[in-house]
Protein backbone atom coordinates (compact mmCIF):
# COMPACT_ATOMS: atom_id res chain seq x y z
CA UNK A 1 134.76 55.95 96.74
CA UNK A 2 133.42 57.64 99.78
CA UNK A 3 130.47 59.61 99.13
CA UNK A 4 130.47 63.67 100.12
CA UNK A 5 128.17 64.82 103.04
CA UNK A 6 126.85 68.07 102.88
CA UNK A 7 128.50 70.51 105.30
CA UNK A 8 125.84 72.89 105.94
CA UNK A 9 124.32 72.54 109.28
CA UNK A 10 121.16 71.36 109.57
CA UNK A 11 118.79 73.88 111.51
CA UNK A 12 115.47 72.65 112.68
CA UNK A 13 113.79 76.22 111.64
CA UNK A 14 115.11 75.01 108.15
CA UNK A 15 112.60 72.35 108.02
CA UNK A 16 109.58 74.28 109.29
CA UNK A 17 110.42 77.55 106.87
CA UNK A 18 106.98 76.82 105.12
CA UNK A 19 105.39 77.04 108.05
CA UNK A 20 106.77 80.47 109.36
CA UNK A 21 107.86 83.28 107.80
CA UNK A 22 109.67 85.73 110.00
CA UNK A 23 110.39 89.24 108.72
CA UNK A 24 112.37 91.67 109.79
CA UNK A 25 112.43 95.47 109.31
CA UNK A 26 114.75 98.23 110.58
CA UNK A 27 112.15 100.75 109.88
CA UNK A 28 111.06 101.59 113.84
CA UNK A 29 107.76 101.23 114.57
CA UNK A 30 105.03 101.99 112.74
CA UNK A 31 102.47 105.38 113.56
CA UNK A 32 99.05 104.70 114.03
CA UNK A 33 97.03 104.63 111.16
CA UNK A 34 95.26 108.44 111.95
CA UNK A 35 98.85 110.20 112.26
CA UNK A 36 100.16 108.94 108.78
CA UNK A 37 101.02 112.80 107.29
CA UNK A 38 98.73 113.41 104.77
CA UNK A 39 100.14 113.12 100.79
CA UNK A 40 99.29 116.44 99.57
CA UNK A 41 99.60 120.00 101.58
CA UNK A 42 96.09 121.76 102.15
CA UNK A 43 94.93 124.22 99.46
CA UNK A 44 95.49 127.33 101.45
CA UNK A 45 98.91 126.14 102.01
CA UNK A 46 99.50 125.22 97.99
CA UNK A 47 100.80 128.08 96.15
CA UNK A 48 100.21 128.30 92.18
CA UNK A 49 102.55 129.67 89.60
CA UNK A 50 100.96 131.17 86.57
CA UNK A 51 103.56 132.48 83.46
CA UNK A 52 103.37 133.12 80.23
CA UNK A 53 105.28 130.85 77.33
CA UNK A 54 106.00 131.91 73.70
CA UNK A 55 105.53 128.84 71.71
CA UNK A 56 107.90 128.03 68.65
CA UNK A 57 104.91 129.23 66.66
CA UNK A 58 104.85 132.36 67.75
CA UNK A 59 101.30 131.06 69.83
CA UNK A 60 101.04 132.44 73.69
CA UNK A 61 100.15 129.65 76.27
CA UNK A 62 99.43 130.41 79.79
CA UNK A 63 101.34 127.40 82.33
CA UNK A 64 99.72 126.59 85.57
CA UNK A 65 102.04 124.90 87.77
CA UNK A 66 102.23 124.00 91.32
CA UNK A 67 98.55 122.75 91.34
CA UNK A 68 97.53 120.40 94.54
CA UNK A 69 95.87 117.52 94.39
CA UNK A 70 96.14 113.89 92.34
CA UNK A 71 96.18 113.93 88.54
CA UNK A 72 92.24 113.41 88.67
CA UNK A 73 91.91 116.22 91.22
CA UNK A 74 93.91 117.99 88.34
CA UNK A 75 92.03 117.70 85.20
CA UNK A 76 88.97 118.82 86.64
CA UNK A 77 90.22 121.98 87.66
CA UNK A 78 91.68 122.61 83.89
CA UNK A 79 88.13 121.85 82.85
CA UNK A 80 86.82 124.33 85.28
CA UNK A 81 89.47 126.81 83.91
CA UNK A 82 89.01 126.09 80.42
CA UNK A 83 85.35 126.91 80.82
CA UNK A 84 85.82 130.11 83.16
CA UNK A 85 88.19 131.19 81.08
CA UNK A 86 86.49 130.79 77.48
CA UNK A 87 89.70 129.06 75.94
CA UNK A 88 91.12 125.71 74.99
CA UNK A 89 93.78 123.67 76.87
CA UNK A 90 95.59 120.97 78.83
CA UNK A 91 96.51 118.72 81.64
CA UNK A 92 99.38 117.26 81.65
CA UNK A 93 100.69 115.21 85.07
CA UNK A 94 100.68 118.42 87.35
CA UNK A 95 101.00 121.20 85.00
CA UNK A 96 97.50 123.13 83.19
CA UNK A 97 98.42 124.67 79.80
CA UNK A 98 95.86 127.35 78.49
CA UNK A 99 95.42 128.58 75.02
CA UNK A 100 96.53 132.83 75.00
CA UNK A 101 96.75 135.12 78.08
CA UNK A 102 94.52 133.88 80.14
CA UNK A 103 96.45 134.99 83.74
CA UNK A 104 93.55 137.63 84.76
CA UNK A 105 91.19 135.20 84.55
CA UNK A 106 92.77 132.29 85.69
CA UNK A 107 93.89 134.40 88.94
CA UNK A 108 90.70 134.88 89.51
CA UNK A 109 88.80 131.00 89.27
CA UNK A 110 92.02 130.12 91.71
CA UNK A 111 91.09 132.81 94.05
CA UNK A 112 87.45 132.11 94.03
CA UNK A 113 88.70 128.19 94.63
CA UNK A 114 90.86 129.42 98.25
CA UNK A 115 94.35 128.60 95.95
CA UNK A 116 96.99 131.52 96.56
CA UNK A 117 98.69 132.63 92.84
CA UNK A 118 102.12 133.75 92.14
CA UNK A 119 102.71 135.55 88.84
């Protein structure tokens, strides 16, 4: 019986492919590190939307949404408007939840903070 050879070609590079590894992109070229846009607009340009839900339980719950910054950047600011407005609430991923109708005040700490509000 003969014995089967393998077909494949042999390539040289094949032999030194755990030496170098090439990669290849079709991306372009990459910016410079300092003109990378920046992940989340600038307050003045963020624009909050405050409305007023009707729970299943007949409870009213004020819904920030809209809100700039990372999820960390985010619960701080429904602490600060939990305390400026005297009321209980939430954070949850981007949105703010506040216990009643708390849109006066909340206007007002988002103001004072350079955010624009949209009823």
């Amino acid at each position: 019986m003969a014995s089967r050879r393998s077909r494949r070609p042999t390539n040289g590079a094949a032999d030194a492919g755990a030496q170098t590894r090439l990669v290849y992109s079709t991306a372009g070229e990459v910016p410079p590190a300092g003109l990378l846009p920046s992940p989340a607009p600038p307050r003045s340009a963020a624009t909050v939307r405050l409305r007023l839900e009707r729970r299943a339980s007949d409870r009213v719950v004020t819904v920030l949404t809209g809100l700039p910054g990372t999820p960390a950047q985010v619960a701080e600011l429904a602490r600060e408007l939990r305390s400026a407005c005297g009321a209980g609430g939430t954070a949850r991923a981007d949105v703010i939840e506040l216990q009643g109708d708390q849109r006066d005040k909340a206007a007002a700490a988002l103001l004072a903070r350079g955010l624009r509000v949209k009823r």
